[in-house]
C-alpha atoms as a PDB file:
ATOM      1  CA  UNK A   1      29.254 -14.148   8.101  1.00  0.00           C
ATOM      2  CA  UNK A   2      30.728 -11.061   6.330  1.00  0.00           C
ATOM      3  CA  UNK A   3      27.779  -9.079   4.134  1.00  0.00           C
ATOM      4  CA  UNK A   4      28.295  -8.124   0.517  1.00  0.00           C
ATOM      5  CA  UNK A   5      27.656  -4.481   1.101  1.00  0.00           C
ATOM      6  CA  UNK A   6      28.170  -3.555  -2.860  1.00  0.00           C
ATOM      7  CA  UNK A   7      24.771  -5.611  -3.546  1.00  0.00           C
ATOM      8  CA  UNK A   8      23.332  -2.472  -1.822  1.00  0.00           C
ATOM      9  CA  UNK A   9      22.309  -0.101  -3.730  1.00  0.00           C
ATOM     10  CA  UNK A  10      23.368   3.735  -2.722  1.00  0.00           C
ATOM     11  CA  UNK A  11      20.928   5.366  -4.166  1.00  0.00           C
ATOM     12  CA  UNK A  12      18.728   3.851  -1.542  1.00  0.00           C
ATOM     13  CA  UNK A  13      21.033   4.854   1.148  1.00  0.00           C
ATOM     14  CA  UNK A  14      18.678   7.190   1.893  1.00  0.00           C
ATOM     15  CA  UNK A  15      15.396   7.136   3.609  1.00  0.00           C
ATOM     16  CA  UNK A  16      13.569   9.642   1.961  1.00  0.00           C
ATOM     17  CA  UNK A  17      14.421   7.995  -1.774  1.00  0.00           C
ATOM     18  CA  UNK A  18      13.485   5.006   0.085  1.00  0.00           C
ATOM     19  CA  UNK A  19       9.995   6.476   1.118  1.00  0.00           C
ATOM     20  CA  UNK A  20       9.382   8.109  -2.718  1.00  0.00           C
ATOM     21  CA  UNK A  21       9.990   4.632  -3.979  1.00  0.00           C
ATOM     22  CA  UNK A  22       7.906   2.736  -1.483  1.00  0.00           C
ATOM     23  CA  UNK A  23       5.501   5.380  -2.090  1.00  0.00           C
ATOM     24  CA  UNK A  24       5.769   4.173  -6.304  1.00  0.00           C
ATOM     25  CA  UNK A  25       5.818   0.404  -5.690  1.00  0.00           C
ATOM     26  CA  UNK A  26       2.159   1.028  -4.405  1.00  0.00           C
ATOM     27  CA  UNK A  27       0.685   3.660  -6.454  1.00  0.00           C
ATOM     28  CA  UNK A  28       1.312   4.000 -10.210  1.00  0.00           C
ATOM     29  CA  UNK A  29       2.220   7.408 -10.257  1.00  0.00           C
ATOM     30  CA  UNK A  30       2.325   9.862  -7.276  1.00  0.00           C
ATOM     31  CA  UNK A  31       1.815  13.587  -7.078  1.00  0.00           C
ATOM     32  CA  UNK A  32       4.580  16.091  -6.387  1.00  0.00           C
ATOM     33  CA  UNK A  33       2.243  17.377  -3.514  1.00  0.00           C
ATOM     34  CA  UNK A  34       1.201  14.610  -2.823  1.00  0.00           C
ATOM     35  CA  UNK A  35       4.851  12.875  -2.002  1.00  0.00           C
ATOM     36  CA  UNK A  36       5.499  15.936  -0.250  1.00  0.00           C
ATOM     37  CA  UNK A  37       2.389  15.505   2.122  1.00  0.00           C
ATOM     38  CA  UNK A  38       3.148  12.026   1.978  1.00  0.00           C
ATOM     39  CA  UNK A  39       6.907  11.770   3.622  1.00  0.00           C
ATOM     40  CA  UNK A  40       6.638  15.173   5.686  1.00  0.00           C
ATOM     41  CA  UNK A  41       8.943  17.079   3.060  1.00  0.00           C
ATOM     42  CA  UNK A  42      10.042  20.732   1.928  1.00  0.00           C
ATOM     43  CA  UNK A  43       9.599  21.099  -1.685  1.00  0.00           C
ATOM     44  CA  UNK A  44      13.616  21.680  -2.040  1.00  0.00           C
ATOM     45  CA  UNK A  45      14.038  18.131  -0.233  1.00  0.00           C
ATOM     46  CA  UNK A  46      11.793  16.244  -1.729  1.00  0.00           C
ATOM     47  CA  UNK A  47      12.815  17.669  -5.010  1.00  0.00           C
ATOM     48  CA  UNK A  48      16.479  17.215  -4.185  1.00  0.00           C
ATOM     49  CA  UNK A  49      15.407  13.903  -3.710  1.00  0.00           C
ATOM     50  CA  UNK A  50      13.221  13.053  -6.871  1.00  0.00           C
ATOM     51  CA  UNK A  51      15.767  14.255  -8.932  1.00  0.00           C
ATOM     52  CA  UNK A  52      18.428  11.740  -7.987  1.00  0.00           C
ATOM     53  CA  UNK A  53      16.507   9.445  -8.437  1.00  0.00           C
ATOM     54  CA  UNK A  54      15.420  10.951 -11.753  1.00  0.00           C
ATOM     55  CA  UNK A  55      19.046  10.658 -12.607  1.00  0.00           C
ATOM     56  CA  UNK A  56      19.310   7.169 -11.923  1.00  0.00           C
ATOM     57  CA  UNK A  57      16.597   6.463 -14.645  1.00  0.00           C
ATOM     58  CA  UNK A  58      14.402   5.326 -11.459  1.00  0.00           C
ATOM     59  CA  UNK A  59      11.610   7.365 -11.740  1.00  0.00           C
ATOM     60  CA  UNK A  60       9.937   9.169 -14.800  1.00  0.00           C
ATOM     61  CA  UNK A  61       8.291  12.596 -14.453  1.00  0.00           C
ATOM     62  CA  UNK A  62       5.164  14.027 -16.392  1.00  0.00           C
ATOM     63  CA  UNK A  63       4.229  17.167 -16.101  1.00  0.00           C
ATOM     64  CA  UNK A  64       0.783  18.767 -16.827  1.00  0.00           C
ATOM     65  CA  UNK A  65      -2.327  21.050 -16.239  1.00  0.00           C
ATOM     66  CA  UNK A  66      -5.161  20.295 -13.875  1.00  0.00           C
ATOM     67  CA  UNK A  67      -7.460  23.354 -14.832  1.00  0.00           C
ATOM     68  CA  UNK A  68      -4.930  25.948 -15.147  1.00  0.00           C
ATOM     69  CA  UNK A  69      -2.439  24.622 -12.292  1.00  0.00           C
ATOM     70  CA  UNK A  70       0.872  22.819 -12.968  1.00  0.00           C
ATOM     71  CA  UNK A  71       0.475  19.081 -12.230  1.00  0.00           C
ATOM     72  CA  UNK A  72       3.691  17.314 -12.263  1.00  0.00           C
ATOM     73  CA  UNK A  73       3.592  13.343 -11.389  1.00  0.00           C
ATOM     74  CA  UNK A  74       6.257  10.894 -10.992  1.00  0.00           C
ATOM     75  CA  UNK A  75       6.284   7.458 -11.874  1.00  0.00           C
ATOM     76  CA  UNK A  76       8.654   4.389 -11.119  1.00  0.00           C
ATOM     77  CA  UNK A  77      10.376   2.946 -14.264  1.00  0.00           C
ATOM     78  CA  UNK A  78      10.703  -0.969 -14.471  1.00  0.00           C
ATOM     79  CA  UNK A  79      14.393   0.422 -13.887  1.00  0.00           C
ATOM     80  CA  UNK A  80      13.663   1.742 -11.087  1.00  0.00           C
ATOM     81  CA  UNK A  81      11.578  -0.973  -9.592  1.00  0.00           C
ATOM     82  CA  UNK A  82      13.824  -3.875 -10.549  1.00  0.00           C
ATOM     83  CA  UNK A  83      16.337  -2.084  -8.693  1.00  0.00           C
ATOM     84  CA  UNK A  84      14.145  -1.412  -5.286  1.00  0.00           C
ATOM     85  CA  UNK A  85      13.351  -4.985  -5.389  1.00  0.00           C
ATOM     86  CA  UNK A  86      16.931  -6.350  -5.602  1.00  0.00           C
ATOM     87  CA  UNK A  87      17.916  -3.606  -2.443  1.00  0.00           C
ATOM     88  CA  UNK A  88      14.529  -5.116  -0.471  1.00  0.00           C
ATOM     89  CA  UNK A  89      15.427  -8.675  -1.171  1.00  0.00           C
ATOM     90  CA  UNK A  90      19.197  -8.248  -0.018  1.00  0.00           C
ATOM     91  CA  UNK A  91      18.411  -6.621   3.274  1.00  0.00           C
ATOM     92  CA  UNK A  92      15.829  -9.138   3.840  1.00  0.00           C
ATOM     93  CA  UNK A  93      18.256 -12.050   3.458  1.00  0.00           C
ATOM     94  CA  UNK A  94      20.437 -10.012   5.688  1.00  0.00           C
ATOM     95  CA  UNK A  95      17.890 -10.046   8.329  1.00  0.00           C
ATOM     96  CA  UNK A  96      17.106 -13.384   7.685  1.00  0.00           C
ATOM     97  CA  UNK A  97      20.993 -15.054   7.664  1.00  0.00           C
ATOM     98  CA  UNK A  98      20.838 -12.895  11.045  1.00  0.00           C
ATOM     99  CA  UNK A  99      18.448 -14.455  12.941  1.00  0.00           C
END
C-alpha cells in the first residue's frame, strides 16, 4: 500500500512541536517555564519552537504579570488542534493498515 505522505502535516515533523502540542491537547494553556521543564528544553529551542507554531496560527500566546514577573502562556487554537488531530488520526491509520 503506498501512504499519502502530504496528509502529514510538516509542522509536526518535529518532535518537540509535537510535545508543545501534546502538552496543549491536555492542559488549556501551558506556561513558558513550564513547557520548558516539561520537554527538557533551552529557552532558544523551545522558543524557536513555539514560534512556528505561533506562525501557523496553532497556538495563541498571552502574556502577563504574576506579582511583578513576566508570565507568558500559550494556548492551542481550535486551528491548531483540528490540525494535531487530523496528523494523530493519519499516523494511526498508518499503523493500523500496517498491521
Amino acid at each position: 500500500m503506498k501512504f499519502n505522505l502530504e496528509k502529514l502535516n510538516k509542522v509536526f515533523d518535529n518532535r518537540i512541536r509535537v510535545g508543545i502540542m501534546s502538552g496543549l491537547m491536555v492542559d488549556e494553556s501551558l506556561s513558558f517555564k513550564d513547557l520548558k521543564e516539561y520537554l527538557d528544553l533551552t529557552d532558544g529551542n523551545l522558543a524557536s519552537h513555539l514560534k512556528n507554531l505561533e506562525d501557523s496560527n496553532y497556538i495563541t500566546v498571552t502574556k502577563g504579570f504574576v506579582g511583578r514577573k513576566t508570565n507568558t502562556t500559550y494556548s492551542a487554537t481550535e486551528e491548531g488542534k483540528y490540525a494535531f488531530k487530523q496528523h494523530l488520526a493519519y499516523l494511526e491509520n498508518i499503523i493500523k493498515t500496517l498491521k
